[in-house]
PDB file of N, CA and C in Angstrom:
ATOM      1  N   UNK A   1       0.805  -1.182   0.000  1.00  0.00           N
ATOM      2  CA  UNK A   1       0.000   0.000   0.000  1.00  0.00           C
ATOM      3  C   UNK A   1       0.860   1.263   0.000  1.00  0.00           C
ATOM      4  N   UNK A   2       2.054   0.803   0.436  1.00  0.00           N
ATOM      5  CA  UNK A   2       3.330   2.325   0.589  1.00  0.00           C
ATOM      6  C   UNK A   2       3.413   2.649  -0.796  1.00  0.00           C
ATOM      7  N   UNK A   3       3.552   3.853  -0.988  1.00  0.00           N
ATOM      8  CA  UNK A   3       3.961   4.741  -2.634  1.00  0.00           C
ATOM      9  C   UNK A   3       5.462   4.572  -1.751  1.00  0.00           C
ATOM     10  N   UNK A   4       6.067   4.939  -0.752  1.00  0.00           N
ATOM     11  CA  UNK A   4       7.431   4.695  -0.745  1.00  0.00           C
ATOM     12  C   UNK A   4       7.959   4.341   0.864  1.00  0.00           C
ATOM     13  N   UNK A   5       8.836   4.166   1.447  1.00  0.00           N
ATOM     14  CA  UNK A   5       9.066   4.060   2.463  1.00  0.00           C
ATOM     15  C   UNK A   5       8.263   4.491   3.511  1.00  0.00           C
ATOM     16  N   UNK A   6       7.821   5.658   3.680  1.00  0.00           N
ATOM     17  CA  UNK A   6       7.065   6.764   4.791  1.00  0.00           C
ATOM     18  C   UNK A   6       5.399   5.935   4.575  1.00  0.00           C
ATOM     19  N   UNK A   7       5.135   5.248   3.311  1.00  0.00           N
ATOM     20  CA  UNK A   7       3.699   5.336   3.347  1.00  0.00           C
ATOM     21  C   UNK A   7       3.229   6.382   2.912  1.00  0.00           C
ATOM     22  N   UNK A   8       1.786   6.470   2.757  1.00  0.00           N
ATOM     23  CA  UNK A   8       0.540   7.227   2.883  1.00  0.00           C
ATOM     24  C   UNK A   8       0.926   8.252   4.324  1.00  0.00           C
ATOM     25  N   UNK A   9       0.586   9.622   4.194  1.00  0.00           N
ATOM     26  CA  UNK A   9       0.199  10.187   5.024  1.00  0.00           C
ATOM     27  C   UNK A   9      -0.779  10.980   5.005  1.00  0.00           C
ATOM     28  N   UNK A  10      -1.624  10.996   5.827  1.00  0.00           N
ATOM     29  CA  UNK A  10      -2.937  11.527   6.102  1.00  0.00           C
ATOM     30  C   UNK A  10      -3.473  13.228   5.975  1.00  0.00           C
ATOM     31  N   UNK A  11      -3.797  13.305   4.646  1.00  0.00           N
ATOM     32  CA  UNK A  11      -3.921  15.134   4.747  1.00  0.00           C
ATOM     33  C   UNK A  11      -4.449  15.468   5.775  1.00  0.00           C
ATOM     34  N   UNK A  12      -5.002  15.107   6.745  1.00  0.00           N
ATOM     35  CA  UNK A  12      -6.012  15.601   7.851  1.00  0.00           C
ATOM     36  C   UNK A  12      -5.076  15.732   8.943  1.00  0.00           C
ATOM     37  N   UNK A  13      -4.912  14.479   9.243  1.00  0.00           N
ATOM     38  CA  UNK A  13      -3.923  14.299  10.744  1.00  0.00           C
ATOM     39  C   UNK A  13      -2.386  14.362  10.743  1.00  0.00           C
ATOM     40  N   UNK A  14      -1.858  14.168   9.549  1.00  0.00           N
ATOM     41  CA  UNK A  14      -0.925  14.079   8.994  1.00  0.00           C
ATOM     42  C   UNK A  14       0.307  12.671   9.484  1.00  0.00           C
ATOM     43  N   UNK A  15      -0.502  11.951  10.462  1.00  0.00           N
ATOM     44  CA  UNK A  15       0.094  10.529  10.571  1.00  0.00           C
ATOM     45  C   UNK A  15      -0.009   9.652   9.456  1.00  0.00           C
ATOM     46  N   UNK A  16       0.375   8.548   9.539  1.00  0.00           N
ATOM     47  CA  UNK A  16       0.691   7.105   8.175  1.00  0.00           C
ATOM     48  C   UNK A  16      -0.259   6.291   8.347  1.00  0.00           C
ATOM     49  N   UNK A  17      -0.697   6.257   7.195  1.00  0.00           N
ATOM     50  CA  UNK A  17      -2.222   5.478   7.333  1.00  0.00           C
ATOM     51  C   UNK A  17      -1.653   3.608   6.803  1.00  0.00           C
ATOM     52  N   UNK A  18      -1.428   3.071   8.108  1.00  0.00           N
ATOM     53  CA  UNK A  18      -0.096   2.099   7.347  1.00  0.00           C
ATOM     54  C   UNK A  18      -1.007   0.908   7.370  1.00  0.00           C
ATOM     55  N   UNK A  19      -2.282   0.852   7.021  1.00  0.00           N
ATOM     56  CA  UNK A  19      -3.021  -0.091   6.822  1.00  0.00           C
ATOM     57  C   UNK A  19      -4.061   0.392   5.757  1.00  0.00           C
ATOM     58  N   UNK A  20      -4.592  -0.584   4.690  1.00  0.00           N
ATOM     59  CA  UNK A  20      -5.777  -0.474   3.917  1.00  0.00           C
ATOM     60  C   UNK A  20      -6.875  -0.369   4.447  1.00  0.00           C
ATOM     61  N   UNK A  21      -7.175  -1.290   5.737  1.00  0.00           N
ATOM     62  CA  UNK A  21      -8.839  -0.911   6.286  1.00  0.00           C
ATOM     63  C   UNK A  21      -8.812   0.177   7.051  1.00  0.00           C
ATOM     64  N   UNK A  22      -7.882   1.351   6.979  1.00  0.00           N
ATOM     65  CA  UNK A  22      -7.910   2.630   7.547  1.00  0.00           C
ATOM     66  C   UNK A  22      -7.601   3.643   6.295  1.00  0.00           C
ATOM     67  N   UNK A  23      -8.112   3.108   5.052  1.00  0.00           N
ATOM     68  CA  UNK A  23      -7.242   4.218   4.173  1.00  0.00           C
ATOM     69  C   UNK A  23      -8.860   4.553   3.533  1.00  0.00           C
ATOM     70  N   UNK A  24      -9.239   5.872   3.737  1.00  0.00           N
ATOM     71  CA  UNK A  24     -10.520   6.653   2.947  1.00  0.00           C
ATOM     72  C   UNK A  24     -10.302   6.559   1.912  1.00  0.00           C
ATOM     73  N   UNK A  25      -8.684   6.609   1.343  1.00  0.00           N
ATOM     74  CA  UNK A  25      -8.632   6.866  -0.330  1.00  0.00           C
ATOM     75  C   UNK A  25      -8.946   5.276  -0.871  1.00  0.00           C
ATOM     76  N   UNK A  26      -8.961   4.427  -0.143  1.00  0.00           N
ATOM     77  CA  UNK A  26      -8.607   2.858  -0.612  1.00  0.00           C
ATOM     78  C   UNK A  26     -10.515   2.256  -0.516  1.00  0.00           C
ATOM     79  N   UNK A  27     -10.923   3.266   0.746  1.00  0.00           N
ATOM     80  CA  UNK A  27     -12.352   3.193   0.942  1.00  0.00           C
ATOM     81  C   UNK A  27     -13.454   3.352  -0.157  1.00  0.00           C
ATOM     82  N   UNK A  28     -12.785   4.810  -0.597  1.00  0.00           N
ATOM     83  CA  UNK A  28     -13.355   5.398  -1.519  1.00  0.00           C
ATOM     84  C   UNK A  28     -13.482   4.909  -3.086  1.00  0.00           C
ATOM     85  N   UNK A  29     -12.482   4.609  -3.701  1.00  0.00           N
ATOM     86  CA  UNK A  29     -11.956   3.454  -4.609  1.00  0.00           C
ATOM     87  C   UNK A  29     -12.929   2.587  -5.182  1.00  0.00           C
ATOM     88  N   UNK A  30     -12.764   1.346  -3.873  1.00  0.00           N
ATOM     89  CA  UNK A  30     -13.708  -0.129  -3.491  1.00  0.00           C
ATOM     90  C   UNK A  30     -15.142   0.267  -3.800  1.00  0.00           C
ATOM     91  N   UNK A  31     -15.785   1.632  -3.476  1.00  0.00           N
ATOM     92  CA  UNK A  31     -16.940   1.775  -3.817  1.00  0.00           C
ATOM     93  C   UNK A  31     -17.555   2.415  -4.986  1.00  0.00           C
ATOM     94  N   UNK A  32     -16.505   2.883  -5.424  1.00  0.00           N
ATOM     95  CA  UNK A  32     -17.035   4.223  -6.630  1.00  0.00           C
ATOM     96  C   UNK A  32     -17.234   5.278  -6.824  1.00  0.00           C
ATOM     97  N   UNK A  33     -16.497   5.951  -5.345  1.00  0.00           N
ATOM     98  CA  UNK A  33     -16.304   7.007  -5.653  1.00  0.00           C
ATOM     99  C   UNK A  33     -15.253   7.816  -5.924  1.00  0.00           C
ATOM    100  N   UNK A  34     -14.019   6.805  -6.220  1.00  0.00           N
ATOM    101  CA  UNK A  34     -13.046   7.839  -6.943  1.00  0.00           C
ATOM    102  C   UNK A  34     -12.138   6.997  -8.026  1.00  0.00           C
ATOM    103  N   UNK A  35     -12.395   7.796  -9.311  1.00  0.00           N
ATOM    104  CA  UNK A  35     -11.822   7.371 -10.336  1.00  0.00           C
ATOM    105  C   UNK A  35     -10.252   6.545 -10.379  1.00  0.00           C
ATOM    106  N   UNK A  36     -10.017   5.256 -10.820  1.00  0.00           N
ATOM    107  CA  UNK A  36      -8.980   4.692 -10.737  1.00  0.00           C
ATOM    108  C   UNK A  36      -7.517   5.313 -11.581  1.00  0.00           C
ATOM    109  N   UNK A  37      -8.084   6.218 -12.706  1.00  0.00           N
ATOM    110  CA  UNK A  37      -7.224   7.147 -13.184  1.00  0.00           C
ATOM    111  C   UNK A  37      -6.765   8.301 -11.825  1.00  0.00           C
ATOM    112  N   UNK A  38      -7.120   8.143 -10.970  1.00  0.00           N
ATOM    113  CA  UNK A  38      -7.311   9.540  -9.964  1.00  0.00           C
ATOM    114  C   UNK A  38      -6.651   9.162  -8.808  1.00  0.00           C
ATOM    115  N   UNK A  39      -6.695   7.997  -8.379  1.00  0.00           N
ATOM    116  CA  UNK A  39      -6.060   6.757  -7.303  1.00  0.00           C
ATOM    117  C   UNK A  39      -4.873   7.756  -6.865  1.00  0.00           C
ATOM    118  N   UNK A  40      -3.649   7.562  -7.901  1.00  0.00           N
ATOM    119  CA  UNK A  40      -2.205   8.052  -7.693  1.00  0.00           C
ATOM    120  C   UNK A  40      -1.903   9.395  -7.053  1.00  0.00           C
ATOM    121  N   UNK A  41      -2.814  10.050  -7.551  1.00  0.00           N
ATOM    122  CA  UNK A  41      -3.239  11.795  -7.661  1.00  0.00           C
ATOM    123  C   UNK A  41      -3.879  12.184  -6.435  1.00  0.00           C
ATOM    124  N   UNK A  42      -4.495  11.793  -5.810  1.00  0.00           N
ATOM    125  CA  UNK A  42      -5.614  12.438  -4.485  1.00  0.00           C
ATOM    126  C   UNK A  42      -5.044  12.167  -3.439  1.00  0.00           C
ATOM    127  N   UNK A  43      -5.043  12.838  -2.050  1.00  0.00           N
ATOM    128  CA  UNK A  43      -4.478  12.723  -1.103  1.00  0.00           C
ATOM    129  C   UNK A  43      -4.672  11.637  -0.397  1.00  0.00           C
ATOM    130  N   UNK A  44      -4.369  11.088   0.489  1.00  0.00           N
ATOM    131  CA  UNK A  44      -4.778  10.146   1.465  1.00  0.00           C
ATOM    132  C   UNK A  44      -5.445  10.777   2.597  1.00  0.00           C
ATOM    133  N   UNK A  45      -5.958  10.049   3.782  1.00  0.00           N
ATOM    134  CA  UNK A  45      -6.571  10.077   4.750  1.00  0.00           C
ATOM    135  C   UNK A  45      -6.904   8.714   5.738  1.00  0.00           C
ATOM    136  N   UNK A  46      -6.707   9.120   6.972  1.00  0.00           N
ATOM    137  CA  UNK A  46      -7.818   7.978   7.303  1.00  0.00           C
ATOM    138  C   UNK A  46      -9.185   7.748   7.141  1.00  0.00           C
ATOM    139  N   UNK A  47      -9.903   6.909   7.883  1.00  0.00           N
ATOM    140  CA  UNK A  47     -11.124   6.646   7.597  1.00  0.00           C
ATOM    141  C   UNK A  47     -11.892   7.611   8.611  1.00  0.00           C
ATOM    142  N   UNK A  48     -11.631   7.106  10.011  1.00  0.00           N
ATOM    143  CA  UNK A  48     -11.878   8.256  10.352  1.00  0.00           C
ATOM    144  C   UNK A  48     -11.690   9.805  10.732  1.00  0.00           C
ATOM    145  N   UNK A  49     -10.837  10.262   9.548  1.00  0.00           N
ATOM    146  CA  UNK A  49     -10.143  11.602   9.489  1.00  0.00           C
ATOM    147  C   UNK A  49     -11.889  12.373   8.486  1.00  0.00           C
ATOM    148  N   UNK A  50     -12.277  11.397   8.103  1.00  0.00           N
ATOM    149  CA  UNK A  50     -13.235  11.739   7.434  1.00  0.00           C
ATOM    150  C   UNK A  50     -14.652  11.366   7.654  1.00  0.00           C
ATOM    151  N   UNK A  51     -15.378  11.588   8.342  1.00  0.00           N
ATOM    152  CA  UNK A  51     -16.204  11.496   9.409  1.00  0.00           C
ATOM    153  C   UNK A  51     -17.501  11.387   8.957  1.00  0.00           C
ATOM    154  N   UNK A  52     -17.901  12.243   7.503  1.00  0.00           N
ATOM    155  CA  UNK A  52     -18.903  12.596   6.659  1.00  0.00           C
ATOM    156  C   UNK A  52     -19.087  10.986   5.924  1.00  0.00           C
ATOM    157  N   UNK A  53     -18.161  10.230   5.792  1.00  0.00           N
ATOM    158  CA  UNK A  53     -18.545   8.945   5.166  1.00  0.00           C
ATOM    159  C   UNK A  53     -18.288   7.651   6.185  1.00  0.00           C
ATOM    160  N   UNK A  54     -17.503   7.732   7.257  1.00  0.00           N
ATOM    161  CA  UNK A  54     -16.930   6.944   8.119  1.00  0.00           C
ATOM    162  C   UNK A  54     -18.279   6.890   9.057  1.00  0.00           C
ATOM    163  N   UNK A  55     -19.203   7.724   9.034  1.00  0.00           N
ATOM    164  CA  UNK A  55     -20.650   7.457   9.918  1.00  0.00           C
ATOM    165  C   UNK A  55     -21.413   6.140   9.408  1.00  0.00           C
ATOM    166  N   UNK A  56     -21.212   6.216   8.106  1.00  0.00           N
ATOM    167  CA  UNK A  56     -21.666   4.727   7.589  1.00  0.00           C
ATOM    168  C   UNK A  56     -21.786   3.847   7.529  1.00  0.00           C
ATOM    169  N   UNK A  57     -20.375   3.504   8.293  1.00  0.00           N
ATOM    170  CA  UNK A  57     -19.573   1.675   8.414  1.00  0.00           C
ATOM    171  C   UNK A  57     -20.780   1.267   9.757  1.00  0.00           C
ATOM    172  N   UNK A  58     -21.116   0.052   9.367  1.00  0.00           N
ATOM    173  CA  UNK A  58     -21.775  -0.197  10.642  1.00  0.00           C
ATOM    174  C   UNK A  58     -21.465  -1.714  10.514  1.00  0.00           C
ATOM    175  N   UNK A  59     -20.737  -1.834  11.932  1.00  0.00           N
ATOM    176  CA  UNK A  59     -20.053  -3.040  11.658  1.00  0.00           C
ATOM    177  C   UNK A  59     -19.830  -3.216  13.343  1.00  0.00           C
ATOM    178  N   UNK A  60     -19.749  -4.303  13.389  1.00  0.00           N
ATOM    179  CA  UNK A  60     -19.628  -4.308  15.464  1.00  0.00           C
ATOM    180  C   UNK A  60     -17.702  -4.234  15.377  1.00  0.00           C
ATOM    181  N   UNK A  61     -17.198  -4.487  14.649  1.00  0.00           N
ATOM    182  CA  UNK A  61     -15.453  -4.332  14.505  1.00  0.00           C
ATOM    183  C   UNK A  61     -14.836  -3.157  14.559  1.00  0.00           C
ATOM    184  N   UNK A  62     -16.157  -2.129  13.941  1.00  0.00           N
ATOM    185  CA  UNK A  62     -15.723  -0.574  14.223  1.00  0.00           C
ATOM    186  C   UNK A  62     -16.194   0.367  15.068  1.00  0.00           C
ATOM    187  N   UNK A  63     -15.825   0.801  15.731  1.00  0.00           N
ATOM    188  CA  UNK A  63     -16.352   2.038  16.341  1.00  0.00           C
ATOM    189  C   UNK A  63     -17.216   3.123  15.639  1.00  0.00           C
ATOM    190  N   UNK A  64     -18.538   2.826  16.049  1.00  0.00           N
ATOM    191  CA  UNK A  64     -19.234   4.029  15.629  1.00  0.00           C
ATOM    192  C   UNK A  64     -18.275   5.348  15.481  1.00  0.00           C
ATOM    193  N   UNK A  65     -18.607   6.268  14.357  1.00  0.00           N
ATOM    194  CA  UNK A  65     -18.273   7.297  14.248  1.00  0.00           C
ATOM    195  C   UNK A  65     -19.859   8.500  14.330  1.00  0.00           C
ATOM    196  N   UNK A  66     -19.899   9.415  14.703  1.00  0.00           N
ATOM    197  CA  UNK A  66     -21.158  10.486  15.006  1.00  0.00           C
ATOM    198  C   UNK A  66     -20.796  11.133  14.249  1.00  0.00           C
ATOM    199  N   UNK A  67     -21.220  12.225  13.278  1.00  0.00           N
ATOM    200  CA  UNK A  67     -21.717  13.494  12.809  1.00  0.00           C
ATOM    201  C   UNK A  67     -22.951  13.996  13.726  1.00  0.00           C
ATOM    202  N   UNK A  68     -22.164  15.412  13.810  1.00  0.00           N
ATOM    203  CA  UNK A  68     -23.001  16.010  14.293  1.00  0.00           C
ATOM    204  C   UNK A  68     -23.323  16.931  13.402  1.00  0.00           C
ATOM    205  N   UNK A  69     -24.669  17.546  13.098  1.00  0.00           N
ATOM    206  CA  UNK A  69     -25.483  18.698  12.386  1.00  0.00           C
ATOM    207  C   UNK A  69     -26.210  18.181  11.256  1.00  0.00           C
ATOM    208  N   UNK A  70     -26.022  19.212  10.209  1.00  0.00           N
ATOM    209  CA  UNK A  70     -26.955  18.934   9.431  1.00  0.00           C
ATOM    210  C   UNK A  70     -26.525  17.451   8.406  1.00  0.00           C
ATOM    211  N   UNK A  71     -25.212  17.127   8.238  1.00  0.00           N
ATOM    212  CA  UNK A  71     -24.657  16.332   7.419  1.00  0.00           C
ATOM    213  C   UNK A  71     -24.740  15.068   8.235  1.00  0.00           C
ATOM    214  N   UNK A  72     -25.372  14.617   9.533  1.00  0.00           N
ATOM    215  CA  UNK A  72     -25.205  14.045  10.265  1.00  0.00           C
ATOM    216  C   UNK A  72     -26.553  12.743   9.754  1.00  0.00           C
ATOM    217  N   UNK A  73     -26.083  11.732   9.502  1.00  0.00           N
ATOM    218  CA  UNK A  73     -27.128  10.511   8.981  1.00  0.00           C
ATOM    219  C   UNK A  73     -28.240  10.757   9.487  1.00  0.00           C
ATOM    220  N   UNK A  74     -28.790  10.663  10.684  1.00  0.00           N
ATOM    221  CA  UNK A  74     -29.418  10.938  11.575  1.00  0.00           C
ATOM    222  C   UNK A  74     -30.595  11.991  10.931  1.00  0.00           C
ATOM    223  N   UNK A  75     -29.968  13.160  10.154  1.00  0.00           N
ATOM    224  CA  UNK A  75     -30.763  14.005   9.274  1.00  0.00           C
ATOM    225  C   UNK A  75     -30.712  13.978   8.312  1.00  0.00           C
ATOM    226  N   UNK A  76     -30.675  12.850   7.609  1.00  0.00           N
ATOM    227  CA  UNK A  76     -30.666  12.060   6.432  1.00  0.00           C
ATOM    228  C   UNK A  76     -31.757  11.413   5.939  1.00  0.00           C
ATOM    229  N   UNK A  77     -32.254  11.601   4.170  1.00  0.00           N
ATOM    230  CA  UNK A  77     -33.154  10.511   4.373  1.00  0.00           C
ATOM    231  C   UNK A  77     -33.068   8.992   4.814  1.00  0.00           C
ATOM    232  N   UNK A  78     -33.959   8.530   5.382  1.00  0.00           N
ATOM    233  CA  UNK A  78     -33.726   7.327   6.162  1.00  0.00           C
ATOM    234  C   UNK A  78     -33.020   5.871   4.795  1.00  0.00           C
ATOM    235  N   UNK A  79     -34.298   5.799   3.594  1.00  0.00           N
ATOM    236  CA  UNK A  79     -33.487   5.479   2.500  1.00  0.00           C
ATOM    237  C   UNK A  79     -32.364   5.355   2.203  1.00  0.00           C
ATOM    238  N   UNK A  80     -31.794   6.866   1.853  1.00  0.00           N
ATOM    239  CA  UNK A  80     -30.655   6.871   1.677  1.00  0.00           C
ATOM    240  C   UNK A  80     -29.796   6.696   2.243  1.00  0.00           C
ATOM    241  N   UNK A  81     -29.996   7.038   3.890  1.00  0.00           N
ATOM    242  CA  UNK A  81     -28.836   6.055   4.908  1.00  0.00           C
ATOM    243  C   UNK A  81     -28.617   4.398   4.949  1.00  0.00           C
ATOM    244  N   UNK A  82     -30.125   3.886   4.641  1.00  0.00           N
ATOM    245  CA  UNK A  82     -29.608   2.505   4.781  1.00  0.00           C
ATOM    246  C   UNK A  82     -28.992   1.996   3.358  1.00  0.00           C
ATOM    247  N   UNK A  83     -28.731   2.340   2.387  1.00  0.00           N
ATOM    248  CA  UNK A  83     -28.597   2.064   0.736  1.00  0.00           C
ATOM    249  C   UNK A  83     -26.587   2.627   1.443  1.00  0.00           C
ATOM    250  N   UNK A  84     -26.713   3.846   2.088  1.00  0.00           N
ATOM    251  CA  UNK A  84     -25.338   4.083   2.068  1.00  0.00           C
ATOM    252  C   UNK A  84     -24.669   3.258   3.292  1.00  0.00           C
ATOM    253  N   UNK A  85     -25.611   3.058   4.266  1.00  0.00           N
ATOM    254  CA  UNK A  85     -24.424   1.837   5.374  1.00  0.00           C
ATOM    255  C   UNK A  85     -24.543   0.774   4.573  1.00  0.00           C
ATOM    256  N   UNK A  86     -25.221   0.293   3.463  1.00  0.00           N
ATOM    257  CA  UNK A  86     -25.239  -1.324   2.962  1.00  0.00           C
ATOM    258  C   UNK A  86     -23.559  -1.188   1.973  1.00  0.00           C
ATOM    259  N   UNK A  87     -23.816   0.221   1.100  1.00  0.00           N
ATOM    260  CA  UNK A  87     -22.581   0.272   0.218  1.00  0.00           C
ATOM    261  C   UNK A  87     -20.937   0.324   1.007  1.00  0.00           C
ATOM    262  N   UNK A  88     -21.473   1.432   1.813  1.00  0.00           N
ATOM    263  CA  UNK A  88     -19.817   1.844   2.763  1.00  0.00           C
ATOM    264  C   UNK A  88     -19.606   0.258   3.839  1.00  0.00           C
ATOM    265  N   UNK A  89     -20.327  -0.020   4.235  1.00  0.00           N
ATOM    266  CA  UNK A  89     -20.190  -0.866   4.954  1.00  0.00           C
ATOM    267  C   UNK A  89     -19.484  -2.245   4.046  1.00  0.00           C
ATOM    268  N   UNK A  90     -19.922  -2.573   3.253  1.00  0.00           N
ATOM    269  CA  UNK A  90     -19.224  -3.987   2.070  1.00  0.00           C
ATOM    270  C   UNK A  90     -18.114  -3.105   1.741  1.00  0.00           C
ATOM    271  N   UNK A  91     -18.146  -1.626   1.623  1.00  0.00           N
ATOM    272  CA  UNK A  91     -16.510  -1.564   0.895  1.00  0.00           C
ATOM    273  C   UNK A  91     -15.528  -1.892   2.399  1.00  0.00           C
ATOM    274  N   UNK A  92     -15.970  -1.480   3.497  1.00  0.00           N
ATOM    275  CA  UNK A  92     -15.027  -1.535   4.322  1.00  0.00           C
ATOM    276  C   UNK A  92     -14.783  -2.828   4.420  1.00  0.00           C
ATOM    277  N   UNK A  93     -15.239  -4.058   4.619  1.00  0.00           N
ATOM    278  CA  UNK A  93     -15.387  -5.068   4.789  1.00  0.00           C
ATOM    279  C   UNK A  93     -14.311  -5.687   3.253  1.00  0.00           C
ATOM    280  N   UNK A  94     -14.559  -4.570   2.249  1.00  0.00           N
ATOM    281  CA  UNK A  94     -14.079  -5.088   1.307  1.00  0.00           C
ATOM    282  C   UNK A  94     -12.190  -5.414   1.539  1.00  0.00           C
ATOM    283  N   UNK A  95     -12.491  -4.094   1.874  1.00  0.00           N
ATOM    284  CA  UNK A  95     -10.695  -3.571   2.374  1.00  0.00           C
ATOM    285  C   UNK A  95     -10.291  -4.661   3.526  1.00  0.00           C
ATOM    286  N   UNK A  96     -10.928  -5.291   4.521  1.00  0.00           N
ATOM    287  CA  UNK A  96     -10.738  -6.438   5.355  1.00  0.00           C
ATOM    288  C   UNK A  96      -9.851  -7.400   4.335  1.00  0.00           C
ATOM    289  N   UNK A  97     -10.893  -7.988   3.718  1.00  0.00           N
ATOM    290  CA  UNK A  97     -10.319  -9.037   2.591  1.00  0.00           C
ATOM    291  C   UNK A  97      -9.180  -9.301   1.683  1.00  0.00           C
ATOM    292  N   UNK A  98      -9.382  -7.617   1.022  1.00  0.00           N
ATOM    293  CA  UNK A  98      -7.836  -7.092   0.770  1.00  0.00           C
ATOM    294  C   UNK A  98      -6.600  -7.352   1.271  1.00  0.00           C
ATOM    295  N   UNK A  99      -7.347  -6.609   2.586  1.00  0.00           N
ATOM    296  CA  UNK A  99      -5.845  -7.145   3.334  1.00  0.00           C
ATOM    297  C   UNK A  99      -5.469  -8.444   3.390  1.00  0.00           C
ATOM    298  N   UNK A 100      -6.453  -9.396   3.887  1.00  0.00           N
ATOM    299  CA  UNK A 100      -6.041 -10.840   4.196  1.00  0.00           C
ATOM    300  C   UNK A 100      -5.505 -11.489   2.974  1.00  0.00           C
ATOM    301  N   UNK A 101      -5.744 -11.058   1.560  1.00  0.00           N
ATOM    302  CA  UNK A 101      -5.105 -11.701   0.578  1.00  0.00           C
ATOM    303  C   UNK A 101      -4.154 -11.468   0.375  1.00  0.00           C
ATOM    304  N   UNK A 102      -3.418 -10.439   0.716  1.00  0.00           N
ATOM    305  CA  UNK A 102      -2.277  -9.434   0.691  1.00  0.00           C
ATOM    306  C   UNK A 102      -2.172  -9.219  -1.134  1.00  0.00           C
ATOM    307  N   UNK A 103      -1.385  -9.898  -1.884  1.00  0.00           N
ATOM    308  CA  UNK A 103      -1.012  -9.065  -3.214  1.00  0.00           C
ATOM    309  C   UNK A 103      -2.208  -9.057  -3.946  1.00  0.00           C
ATOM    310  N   UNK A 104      -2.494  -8.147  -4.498  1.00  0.00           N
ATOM    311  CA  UNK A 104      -4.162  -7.829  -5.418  1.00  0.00           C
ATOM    312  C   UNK A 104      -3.616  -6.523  -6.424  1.00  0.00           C
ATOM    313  N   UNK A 105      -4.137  -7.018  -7.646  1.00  0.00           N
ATOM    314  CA  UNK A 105      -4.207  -6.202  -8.317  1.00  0.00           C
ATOM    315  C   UNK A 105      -5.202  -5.015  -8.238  1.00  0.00           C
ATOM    316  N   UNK A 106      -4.693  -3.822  -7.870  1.00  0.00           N
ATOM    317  CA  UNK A 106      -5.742  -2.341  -7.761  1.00  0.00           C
ATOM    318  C   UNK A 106      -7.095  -2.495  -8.601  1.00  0.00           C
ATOM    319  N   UNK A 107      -7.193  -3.130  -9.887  1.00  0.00           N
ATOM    320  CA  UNK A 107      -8.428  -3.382 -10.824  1.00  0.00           C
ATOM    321  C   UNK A 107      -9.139  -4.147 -10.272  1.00  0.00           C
ATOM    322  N   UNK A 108      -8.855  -4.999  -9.137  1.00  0.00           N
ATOM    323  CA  UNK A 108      -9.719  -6.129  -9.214  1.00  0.00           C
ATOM    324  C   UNK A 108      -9.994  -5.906  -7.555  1.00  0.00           C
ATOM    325  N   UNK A 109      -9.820  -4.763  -6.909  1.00  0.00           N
ATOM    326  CA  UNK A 109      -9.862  -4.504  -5.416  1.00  0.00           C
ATOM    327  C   UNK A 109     -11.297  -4.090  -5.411  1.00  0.00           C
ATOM    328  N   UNK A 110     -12.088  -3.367  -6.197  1.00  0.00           N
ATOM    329  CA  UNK A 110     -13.358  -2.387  -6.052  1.00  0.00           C
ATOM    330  C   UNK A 110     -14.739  -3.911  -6.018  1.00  0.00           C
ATOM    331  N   UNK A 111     -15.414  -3.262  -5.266  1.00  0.00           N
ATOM    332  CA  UNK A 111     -16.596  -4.082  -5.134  1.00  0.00           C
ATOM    333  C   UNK A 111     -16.941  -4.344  -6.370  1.00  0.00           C
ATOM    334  N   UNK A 112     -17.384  -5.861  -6.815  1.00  0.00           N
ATOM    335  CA  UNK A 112     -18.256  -6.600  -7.849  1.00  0.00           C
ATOM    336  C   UNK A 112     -19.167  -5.259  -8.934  1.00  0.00           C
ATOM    337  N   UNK A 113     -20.147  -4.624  -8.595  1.00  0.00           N
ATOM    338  CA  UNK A 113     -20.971  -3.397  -9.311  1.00  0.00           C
ATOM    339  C   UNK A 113     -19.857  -2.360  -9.654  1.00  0.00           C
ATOM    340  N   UNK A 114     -19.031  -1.829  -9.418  1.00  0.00           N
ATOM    341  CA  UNK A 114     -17.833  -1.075  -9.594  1.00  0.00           C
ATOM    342  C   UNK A 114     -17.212  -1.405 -10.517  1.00  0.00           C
ATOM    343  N   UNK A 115     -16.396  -2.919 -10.241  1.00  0.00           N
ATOM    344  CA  UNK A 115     -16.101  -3.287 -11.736  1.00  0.00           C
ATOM    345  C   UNK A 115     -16.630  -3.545 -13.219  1.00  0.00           C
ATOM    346  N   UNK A 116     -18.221  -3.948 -12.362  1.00  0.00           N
ATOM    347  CA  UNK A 116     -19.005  -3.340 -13.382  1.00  0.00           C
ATOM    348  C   UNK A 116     -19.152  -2.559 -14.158  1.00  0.00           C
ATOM    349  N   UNK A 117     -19.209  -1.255 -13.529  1.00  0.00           N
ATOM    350  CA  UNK A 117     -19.430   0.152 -14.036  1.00  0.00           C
ATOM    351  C   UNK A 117     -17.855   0.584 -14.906  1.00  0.00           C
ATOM    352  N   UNK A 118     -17.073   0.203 -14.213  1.00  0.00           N
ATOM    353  CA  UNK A 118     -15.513   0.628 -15.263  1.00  0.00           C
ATOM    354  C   UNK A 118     -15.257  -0.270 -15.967  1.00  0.00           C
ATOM    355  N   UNK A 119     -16.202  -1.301 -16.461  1.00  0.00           N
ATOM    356  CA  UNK A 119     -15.653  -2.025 -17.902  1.00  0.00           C
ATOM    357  C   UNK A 119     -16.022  -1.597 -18.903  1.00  0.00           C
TER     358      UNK A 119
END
């Protein structure tokens, strides 16, 4: 997952995000929301450095994350929260798997419908 020795470091916190099931950019990816041409190019983060999508994971392995206000699930349509813990939640889970296989080709990391969509 290192681009070089140091790793990934986190635009937010600015620590080493030295795992995949903590990487937003690796999160983000797996689900579709960021172009695989774009991968190399965008900053890193943790998962929960980013709080606006990390409310999603609902998983007993993770620690709830809260938003508070208006961006906060909670004031969300209800719909659309459960459609988005079903998606964020399998990508995180996705990144689990990842890891346990260790070598994977980046094309073949994104959830099943993803690869879909970029063929």
């Amino acid at each position: 997952m290192a681009k070089c020795d140091e790793g990934y470091l986190c635009s937010v916190c600015g620590e080493d995000v030295a795992e995949i099931t903590d990487s937003d950019l690796y999160l983000r990816y797996v689900i579709g929301l960021l172009d695989p041409e774009l991968l190399h190019a965008t900053p890193e983060r943790h998962i929960r450095c980013n709080p606006l999508l990390a409310q999603f994971i609902v998983d007993a392995s993770f620690e709830p994350v809260v938003v508070e206000g208006e961006f906060s699930k909670a004031e969300l349509d209800p719909d659309y929260v459960a459609q988005r813990e079903s998606l964020v939640t399998r990508g995180w889970k996705r990144l689990a798997e990842i890891k346990a296989l260790g070598e994977v080709s980046v094309l073949e990391i994104p959830l099943p419908e993803v690869i879909e969509k970029m063929a």
